[in-house]
C-alpha atoms as a PDB file:
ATOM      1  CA  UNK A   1      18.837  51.340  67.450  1.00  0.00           C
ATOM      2  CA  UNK A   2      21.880  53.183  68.098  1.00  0.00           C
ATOM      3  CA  UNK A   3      21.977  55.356  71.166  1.00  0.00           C
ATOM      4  CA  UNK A   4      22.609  58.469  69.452  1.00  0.00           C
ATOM      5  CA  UNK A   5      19.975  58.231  67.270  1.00  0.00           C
ATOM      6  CA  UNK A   6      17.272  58.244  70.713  1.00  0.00           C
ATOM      7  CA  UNK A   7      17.845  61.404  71.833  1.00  0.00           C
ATOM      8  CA  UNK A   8      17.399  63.004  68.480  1.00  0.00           C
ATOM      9  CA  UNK A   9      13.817  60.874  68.073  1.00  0.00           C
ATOM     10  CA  UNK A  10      12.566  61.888  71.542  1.00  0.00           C
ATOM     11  CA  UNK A  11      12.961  65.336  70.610  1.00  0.00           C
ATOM     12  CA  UNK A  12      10.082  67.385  72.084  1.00  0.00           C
ATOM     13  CA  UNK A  13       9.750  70.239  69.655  1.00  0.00           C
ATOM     14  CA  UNK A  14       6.683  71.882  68.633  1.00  0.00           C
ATOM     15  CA  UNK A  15       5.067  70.434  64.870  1.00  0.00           C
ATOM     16  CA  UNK A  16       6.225  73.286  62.668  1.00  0.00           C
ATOM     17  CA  UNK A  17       3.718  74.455  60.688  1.00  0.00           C
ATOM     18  CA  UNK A  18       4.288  73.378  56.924  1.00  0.00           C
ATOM     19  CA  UNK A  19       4.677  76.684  54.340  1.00  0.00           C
ATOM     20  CA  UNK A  20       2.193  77.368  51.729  1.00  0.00           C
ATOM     21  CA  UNK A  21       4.056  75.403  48.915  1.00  0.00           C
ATOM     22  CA  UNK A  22       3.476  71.950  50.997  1.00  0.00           C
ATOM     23  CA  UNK A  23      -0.445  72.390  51.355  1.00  0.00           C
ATOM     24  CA  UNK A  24      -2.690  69.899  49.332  1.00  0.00           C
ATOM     25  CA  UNK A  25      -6.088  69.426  49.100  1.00  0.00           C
ATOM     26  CA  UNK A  26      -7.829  67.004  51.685  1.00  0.00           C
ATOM     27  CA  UNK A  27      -8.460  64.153  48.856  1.00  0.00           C
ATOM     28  CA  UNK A  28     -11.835  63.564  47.785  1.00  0.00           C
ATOM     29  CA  UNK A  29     -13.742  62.464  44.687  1.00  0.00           C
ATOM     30  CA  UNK A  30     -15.516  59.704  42.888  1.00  0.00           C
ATOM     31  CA  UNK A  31     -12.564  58.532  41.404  1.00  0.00           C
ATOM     32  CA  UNK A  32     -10.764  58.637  44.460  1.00  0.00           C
ATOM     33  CA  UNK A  33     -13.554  56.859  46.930  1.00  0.00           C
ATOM     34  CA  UNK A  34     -13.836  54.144  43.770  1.00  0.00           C
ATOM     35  CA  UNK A  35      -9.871  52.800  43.716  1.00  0.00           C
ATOM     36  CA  UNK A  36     -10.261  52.955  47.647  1.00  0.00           C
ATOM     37  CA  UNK A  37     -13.238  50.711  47.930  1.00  0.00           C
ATOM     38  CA  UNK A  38     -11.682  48.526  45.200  1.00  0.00           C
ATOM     39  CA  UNK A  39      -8.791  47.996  46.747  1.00  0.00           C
ATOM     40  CA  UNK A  40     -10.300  47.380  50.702  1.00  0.00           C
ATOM     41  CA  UNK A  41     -12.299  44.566  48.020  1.00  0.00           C
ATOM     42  CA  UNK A  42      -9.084  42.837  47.054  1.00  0.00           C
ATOM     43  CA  UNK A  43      -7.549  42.974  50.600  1.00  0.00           C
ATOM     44  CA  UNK A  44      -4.530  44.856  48.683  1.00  0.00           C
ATOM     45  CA  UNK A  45      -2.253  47.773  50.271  1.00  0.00           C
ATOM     46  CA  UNK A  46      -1.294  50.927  48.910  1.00  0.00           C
ATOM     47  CA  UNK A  47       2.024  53.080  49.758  1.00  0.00           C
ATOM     48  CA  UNK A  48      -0.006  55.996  49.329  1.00  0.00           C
ATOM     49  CA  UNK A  49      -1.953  55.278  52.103  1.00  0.00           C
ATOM     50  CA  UNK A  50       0.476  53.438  54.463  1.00  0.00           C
ATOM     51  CA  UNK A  51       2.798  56.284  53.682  1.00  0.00           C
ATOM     52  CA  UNK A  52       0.771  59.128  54.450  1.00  0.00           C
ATOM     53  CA  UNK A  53       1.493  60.590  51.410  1.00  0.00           C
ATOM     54  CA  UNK A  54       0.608  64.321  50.093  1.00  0.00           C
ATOM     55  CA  UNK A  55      -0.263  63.033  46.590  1.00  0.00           C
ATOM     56  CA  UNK A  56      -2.849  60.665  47.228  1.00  0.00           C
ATOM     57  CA  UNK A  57      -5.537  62.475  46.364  1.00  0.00           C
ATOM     58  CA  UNK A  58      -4.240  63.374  42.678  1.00  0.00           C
ATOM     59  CA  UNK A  59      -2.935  60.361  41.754  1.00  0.00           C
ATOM     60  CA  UNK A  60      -6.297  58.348  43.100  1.00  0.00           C
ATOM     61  CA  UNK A  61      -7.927  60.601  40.898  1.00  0.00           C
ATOM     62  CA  UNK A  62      -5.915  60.089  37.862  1.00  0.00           C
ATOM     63  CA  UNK A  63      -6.197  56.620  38.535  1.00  0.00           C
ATOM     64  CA  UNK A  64      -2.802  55.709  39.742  1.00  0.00           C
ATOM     65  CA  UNK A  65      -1.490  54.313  43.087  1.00  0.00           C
ATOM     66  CA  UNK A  66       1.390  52.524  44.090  1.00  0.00           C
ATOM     67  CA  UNK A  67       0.472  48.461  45.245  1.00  0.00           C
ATOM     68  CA  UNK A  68       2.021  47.837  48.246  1.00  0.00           C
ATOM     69  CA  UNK A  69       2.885  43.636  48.772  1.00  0.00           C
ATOM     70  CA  UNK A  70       3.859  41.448  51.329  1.00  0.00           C
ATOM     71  CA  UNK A  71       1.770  42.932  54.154  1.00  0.00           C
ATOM     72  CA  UNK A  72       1.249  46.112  55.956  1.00  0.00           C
ATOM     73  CA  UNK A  73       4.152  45.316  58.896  1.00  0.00           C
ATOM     74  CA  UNK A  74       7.691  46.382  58.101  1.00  0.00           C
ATOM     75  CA  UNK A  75      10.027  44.564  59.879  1.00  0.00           C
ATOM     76  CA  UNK A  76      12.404  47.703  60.228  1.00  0.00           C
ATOM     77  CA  UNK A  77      11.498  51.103  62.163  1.00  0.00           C
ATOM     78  CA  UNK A  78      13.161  53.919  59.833  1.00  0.00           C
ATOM     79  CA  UNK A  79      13.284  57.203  61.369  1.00  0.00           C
ATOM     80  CA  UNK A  80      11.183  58.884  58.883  1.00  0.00           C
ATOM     81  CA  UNK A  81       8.799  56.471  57.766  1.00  0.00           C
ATOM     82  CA  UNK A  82       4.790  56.194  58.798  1.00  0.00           C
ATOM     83  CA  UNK A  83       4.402  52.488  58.062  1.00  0.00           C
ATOM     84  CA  UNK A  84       3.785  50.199  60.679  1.00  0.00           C
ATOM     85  CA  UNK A  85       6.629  48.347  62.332  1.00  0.00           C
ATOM     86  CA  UNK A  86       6.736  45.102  63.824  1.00  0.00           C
ATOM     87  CA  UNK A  87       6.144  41.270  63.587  1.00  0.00           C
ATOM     88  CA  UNK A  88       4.758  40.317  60.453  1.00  0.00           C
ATOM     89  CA  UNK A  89       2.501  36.735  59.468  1.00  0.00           C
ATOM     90  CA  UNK A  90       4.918  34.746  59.135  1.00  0.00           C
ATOM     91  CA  UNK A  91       3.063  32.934  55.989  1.00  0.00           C
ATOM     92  CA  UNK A  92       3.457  35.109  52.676  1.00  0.00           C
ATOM     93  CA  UNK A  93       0.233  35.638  51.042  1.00  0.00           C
ATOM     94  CA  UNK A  94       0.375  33.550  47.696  1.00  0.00           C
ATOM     95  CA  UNK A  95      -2.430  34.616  46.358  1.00  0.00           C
ATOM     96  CA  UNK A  96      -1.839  38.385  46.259  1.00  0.00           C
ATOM     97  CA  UNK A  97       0.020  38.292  42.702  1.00  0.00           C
ATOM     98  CA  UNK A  98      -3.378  37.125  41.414  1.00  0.00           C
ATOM     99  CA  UNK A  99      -6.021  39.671  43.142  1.00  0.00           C
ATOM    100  CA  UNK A 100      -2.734  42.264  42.428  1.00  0.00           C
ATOM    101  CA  UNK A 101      -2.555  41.683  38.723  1.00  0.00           C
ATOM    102  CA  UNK A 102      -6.798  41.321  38.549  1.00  0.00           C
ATOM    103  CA  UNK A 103      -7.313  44.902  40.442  1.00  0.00           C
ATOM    104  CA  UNK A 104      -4.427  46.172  37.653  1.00  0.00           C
ATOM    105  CA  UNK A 105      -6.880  45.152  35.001  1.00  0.00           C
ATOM    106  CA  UNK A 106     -10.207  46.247  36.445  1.00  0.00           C
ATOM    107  CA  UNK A 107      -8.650  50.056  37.187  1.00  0.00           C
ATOM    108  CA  UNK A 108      -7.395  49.716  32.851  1.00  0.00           C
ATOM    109  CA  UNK A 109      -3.983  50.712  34.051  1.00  0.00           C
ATOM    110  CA  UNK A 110      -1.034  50.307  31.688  1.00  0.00           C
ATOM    111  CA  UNK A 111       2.004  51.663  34.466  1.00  0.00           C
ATOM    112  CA  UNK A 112       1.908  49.640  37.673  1.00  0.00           C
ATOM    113  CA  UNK A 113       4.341  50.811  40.518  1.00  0.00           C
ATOM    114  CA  UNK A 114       5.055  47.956  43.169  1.00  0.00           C
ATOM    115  CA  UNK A 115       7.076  48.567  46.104  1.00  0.00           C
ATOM    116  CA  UNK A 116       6.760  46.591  49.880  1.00  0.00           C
ATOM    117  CA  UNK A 117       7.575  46.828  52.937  1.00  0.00           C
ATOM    118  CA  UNK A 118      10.635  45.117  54.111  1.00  0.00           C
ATOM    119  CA  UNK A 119      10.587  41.728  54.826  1.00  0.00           C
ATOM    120  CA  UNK A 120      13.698  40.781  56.481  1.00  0.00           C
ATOM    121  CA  UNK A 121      11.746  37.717  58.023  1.00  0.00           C
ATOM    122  CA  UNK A 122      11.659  35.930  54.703  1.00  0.00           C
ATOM    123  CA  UNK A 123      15.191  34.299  53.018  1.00  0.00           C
ATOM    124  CA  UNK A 124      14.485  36.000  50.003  1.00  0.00           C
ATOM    125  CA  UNK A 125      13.167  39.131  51.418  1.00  0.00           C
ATOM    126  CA  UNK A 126       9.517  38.577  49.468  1.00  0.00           C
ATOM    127  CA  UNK A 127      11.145  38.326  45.722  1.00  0.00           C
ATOM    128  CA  UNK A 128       9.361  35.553  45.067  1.00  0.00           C
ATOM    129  CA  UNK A 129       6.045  37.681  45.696  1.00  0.00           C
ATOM    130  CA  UNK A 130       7.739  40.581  43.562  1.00  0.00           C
ATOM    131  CA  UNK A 131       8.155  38.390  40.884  1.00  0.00           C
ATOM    132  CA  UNK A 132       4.773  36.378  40.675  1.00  0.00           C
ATOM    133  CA  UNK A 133       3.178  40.371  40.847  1.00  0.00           C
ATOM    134  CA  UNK A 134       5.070  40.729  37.995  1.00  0.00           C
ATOM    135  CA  UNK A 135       4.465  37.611  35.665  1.00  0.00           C
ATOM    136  CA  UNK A 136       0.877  37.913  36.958  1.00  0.00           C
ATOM    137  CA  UNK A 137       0.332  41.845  35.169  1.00  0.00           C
ATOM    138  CA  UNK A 138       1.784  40.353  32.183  1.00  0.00           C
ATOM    139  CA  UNK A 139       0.055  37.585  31.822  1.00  0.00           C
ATOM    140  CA  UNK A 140      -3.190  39.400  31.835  1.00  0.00           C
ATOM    141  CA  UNK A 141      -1.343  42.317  29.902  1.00  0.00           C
ATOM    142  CA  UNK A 142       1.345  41.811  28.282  1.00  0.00           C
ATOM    143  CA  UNK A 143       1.907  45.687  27.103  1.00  0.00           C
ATOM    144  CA  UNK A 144       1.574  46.561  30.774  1.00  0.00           C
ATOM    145  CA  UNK A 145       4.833  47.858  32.465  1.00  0.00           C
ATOM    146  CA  UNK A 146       5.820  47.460  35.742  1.00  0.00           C
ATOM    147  CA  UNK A 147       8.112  49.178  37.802  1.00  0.00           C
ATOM    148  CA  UNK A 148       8.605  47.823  41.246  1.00  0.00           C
ATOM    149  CA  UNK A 149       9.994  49.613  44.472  1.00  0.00           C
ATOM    150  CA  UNK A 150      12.273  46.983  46.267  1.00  0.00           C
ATOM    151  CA  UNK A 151      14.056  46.923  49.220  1.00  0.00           C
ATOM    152  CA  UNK A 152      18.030  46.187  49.933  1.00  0.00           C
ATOM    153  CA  UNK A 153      16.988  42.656  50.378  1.00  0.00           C
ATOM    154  CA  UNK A 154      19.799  42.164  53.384  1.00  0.00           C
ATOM    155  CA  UNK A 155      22.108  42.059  50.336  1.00  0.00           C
ATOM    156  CA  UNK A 156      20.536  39.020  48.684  1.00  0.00           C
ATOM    157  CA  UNK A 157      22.103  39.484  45.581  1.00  0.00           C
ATOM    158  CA  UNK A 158      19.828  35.801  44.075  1.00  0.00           C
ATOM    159  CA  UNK A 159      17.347  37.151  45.690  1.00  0.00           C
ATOM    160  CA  UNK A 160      17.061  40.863  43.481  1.00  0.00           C
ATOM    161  CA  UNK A 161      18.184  38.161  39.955  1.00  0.00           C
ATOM    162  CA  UNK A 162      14.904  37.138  41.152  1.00  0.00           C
ATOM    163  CA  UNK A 163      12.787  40.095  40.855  1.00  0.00           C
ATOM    164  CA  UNK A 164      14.763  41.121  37.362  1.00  0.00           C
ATOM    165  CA  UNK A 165      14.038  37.691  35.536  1.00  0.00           C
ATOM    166  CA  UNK A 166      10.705  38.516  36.019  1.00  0.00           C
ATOM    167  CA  UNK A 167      11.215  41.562  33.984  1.00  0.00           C
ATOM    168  CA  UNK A 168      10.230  44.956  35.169  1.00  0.00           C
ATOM    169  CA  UNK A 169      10.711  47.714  33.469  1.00  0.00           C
ATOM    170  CA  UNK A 170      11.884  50.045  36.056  1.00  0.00           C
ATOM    171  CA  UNK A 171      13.515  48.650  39.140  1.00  0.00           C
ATOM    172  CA  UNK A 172      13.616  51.533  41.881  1.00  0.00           C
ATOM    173  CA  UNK A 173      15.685  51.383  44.805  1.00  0.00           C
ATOM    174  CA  UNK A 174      15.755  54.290  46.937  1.00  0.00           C
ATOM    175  CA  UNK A 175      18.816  55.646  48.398  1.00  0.00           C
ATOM    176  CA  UNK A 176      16.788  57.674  51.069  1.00  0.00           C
ATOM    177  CA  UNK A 177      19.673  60.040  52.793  1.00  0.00           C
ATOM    178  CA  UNK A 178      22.819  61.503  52.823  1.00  0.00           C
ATOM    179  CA  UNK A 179      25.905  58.667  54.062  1.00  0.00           C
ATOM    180  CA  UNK A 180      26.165  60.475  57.317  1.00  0.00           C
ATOM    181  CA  UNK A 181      22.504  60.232  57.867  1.00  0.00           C
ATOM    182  CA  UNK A 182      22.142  56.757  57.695  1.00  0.00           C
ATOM    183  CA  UNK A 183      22.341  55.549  60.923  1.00  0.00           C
ATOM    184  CA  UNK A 184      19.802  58.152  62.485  1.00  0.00           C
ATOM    185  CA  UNK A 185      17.671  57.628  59.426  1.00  0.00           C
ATOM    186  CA  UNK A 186      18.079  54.207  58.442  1.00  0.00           C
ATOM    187  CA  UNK A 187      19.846  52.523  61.145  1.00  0.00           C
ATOM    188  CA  UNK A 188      18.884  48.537  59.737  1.00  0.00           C
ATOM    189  CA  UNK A 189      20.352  49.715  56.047  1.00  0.00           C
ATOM    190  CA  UNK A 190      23.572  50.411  54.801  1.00  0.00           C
ATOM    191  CA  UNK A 191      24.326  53.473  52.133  1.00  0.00           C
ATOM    192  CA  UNK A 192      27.083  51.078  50.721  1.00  0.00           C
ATOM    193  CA  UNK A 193      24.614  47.697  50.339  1.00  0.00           C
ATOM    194  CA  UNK A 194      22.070  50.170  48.406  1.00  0.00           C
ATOM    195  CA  UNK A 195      24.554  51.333  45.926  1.00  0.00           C
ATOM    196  CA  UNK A 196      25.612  47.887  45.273  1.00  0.00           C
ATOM    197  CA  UNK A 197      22.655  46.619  44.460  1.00  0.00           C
ATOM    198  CA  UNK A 198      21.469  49.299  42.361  1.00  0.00           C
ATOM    199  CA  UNK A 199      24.956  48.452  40.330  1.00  0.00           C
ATOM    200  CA  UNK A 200      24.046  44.787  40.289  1.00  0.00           C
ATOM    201  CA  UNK A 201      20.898  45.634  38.987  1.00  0.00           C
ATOM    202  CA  UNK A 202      21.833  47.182  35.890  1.00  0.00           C
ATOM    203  CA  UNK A 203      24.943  44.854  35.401  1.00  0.00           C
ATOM    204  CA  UNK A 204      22.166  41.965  35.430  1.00  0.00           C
ATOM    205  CA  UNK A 205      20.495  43.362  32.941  1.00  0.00           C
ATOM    206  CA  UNK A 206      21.744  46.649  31.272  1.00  0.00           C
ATOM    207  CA  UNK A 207      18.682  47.598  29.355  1.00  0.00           C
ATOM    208  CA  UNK A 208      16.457  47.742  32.595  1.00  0.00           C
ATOM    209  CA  UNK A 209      15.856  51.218  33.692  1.00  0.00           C
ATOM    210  CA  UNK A 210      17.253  51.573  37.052  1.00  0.00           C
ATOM    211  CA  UNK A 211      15.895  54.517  39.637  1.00  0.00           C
ATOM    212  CA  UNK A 212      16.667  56.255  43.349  1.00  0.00           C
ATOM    213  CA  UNK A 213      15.094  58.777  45.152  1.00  0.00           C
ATOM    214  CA  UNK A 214      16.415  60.145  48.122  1.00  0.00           C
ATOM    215  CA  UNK A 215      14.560  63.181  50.722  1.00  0.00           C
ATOM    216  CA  UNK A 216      16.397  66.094  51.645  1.00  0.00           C
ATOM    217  CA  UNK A 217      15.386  68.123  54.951  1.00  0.00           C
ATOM    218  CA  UNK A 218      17.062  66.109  57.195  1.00  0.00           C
ATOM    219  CA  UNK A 219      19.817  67.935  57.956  1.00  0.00           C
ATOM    220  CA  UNK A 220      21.869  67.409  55.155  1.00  0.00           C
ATOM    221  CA  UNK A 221      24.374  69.537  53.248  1.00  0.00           C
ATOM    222  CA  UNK A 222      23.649  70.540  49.166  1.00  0.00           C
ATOM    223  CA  UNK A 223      27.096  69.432  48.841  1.00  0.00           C
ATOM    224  CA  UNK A 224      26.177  65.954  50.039  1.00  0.00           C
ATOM    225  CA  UNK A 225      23.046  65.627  48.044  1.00  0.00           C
ATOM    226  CA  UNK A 226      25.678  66.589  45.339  1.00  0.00           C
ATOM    227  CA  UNK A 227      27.748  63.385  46.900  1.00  0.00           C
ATOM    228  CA  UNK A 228      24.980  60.968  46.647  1.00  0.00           C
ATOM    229  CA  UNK A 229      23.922  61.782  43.362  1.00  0.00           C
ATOM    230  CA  UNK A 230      27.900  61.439  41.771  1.00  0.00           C
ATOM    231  CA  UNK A 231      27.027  57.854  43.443  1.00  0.00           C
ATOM    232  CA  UNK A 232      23.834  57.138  42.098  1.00  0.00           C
ATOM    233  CA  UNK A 233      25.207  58.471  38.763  1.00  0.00           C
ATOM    234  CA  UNK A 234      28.662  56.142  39.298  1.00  0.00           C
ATOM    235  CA  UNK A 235      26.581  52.588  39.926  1.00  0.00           C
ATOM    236  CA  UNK A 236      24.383  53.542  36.505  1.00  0.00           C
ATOM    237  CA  UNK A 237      21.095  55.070  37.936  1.00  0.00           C
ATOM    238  CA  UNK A 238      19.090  56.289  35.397  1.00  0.00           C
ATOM    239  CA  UNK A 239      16.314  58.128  36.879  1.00  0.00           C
ATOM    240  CA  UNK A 240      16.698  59.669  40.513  1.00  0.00           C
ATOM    241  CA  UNK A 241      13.461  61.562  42.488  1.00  0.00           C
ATOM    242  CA  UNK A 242      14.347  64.065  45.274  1.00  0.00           C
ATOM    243  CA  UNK A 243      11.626  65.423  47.665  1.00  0.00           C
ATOM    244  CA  UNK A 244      11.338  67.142  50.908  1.00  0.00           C
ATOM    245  CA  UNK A 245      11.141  64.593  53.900  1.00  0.00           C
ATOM    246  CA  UNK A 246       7.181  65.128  56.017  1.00  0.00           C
ATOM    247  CA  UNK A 247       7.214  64.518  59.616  1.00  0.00           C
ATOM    248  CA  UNK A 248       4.519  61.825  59.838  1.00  0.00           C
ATOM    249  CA  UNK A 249       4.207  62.156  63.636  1.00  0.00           C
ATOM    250  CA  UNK A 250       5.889  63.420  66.639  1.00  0.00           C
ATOM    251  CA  UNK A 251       7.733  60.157  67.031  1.00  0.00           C
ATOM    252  CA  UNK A 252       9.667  60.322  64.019  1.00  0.00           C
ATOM    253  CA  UNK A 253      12.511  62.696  63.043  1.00  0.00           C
ATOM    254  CA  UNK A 254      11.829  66.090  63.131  1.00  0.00           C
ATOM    255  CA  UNK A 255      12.255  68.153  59.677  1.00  0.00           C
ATOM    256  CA  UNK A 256      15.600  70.591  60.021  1.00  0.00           C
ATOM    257  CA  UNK A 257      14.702  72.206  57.074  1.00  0.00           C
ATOM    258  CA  UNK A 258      11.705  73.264  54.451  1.00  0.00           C
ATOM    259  CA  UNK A 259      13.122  73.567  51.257  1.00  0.00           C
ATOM    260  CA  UNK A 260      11.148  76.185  48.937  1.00  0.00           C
ATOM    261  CA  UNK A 261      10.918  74.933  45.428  1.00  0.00           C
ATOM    262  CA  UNK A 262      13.247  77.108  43.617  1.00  0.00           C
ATOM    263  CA  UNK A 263      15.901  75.448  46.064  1.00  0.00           C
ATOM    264  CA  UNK A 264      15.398  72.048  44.079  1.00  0.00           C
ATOM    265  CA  UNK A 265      17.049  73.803  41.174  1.00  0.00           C
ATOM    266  CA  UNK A 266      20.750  73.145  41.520  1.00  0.00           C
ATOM    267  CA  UNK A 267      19.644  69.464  41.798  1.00  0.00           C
ATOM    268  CA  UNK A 268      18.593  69.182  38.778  1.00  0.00           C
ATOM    269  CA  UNK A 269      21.150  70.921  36.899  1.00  0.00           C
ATOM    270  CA  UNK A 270      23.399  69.016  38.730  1.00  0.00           C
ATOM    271  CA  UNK A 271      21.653  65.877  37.667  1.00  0.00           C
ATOM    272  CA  UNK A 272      21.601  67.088  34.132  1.00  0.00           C
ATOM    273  CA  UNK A 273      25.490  67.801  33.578  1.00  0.00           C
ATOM    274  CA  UNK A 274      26.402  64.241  35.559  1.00  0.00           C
ATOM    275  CA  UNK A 275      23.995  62.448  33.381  1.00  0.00           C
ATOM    276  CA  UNK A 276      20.853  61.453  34.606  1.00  0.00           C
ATOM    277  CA  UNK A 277      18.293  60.642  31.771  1.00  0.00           C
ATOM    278  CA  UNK A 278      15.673  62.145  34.177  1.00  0.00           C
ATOM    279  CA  UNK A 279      15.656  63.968  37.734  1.00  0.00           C
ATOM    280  CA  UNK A 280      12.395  64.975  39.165  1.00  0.00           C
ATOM    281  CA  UNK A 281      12.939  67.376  42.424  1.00  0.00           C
ATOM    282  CA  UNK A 282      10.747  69.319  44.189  1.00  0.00           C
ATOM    283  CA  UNK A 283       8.271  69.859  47.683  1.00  0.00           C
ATOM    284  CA  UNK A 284       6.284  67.448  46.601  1.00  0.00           C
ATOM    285  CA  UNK A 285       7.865  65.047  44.895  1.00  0.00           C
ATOM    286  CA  UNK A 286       8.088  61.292  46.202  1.00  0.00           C
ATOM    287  CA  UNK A 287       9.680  58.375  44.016  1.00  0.00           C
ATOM    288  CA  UNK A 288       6.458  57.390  42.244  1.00  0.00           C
ATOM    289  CA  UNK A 289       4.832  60.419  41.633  1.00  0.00           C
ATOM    290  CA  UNK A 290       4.222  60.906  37.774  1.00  0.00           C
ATOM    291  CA  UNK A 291       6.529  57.496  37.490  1.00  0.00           C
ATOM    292  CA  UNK A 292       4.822  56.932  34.090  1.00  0.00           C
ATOM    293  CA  UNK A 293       6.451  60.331  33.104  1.00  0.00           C
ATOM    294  CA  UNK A 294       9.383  59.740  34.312  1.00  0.00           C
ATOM    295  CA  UNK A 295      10.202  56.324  32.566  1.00  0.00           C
ATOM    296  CA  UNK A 296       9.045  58.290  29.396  1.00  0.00           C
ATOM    297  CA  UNK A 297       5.325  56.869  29.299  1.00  0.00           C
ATOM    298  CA  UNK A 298       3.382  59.546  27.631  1.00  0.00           C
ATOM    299  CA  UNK A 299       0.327  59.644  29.895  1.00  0.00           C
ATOM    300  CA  UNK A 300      -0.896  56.795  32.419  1.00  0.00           C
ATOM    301  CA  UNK A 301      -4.706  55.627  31.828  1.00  0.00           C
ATOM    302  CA  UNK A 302      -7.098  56.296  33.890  1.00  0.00           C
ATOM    303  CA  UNK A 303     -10.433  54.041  34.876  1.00  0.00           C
END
C-alpha cells in the first residue's frame, strides 16, 4: 500500500454519527430469515451481507440479493470495502454454478445480480466461474437475465470475452472513485484499466448493456464526479449508480462528507444531458439496488 495512503487509514477520528436520511430499519422478516437460511443451505455468499450493506433488509424481503462467487476472501484490501481480505483456497469451487443457478430457481427469481470478490490468484481472475453461473441460470431458465458484477480482471482482456460469451445481460463494472482517489481508495486498481474494459465490453458485444457505479463522500470534487461520468459516458456506459460511501469500521477510510439527497441532483441531470439511458443517485443507492429497474425490468419476482 502506498505510504500516503497509511496515515490517512490510521486516522483516529470519532465515528460520525450518520444523519437521518441514512437510517434503515434493522432487517427482519419471514421473507428475509427464509433467503438467509436458504442460502447458509447452499453454502452460497451474498454481497449484501459481506458488504454490510444498508439495503439488505428490503431487498431480502422483496426477494432479491446479489450472489456473491468465488469465495468470501478478496485478494485486494480496498480502502472502503468490508469484505474480508486475504489468502483465498486456492481450488475454485466447481460446483457453485450448479447450487448458484438451483437456489435462483427455488427463490422464482427472473433478475439475478452476480458480482465476486477479486480473485487475482486465478489466471483468469474466476471468469470461468462467472460464466458457468451464467450458462447454469439459463439452462434452468432460459428467460432469466443475468447481470453480473465483475472485477478489472488484472486487465485480462480473454478473460472478460469470457464472461460476455456466456451472455449476460448487464455487465457492471464499477468505477468506484474519482482518478485522484484511486490510490488511497483503490490502491491494487487502476482508473485507466477500468475504463478500458468497460469500452472492451461493449465493443465485444454492442447490444450488451454495460453499467458503473461509483461512491461519492470521499473527498471528491462535484466537478470530478462530473469528470468520471464524461468518462463513463465516452467508453459507452449505459447505466451508471452513484451512492454515498459508509464507513464499515474504524479501519477503513473515514467519510469527508454526507451528502443530503437533494445534493444527488446535479448528477443526474448531468447524466441525463451527456446521455446515460439511466442514472440512479442517491444516500442509499449501491450498484444493484433496484438493478431490475434499472435495466428496464418492470418488477423483479419475489418467492
Amino acid at each position: 500500500m502506498p505510504t500516503d495512503v497509511i496515515p490517512l487509514l490510521e486516522k483516529q477520528q470519532p465515528r460520525q454519527p450518520k444523519p437521518p436520511w441514512l437510517k434503515v430499519r434493522f432487517p427482519a422478516g419471514d421473507r428475509y430469515q427464509r433467503i438467509k437460511s436458504l442460502l447458509r443451505r447452499n453454502d452460497l455468499n451474498t454481497v449484501c451481507e459481506e458488504a454490510h450493506c444498508p439495503n439488505i433488509g428490503e431487498c431480502f424481503n422483496n426477494g432479491t440479493a446479489t450472489f456473491m462467487i468465488l469465495g468470501d476472501t478478496c485478494t485486494r484490501a480496498c480502502g472502503f470495502c468490508a469484505v474480508t481480505t486475504g489468502r483465498p483456497a486456492a481450488d475454485l469451487d466447481q460446483l457453485e454454478p450448479h447450487r448458484l443457478a438451483q437456489t435462483v430457481q427455488r427463490l422464482g427469481l427472473d433478475y439475478v445480480v452476480i458480482t465476486s470478490v477479486n480473485r487475482d490468484d486465478q489466471p483468469d481472475g474466476g471468469a470461468q466461474i462467472f460464466a458457468g453461473c451464467i450458462r447454469a441460470i439459463h439452462h434452468n431458465d432460459a428467460d432469466c437475465r443475468v447481470e453480473v458484477l465483475i472485477p478489472d480482471l488484472m486487465g485480462n482482456w480473454d478473460a472478460l470475452a469470457t464472461i460476455i460469451d456466456a451472455r449476460p445481460f448487464v455487465l457492471n463494472h464499477n468505477i468506484e472513485t474519482v482518478a485522484r482517489l484511486y490510490n488511497l481508495v483503490r490502491p491494487k486498481a487502476r482508473y485507466e484499466r477500468s475504463l478500458e474494459l468497460l469500452r472492451r465490453a461493449k465493443e465485444i458485444d454492442p447490444t450488451m448493456l454495460t453499467k458503473s457505479g461509483l461512491m461519492v463522500g470521499l473527498g471528491e470534487t462535484e466537478n470530478e464526479v462530473f469528470d468520471v461520468m464524461t468518462d463513463l459516458r465516452a467508453s459507452g456506459v449505459d447505466i451508471l449508480t452513484i451512492g454515498q460511501y459508509l464507513r464499515p469500521s474504524a479501519k477503513h477510510l473515514p467519510v469527508e462528507r454526507y451528502y443530503p439527497p437533494g445534493d444527488f441532483a446535479p448528477f443526474v441531470e448531468r447524466g441525463r444531458r451527456l446521455g446515460f439511458r439511466h442514472v440512479e443517485a442517491g444516500p442509499l443507492v449501491r450498484s444493484s439496488y433496484h438493478a431490475h429497474k434499472q435495466a428496464g425490468i418492470s418488477e423483479a419476482v419475489s418467492p
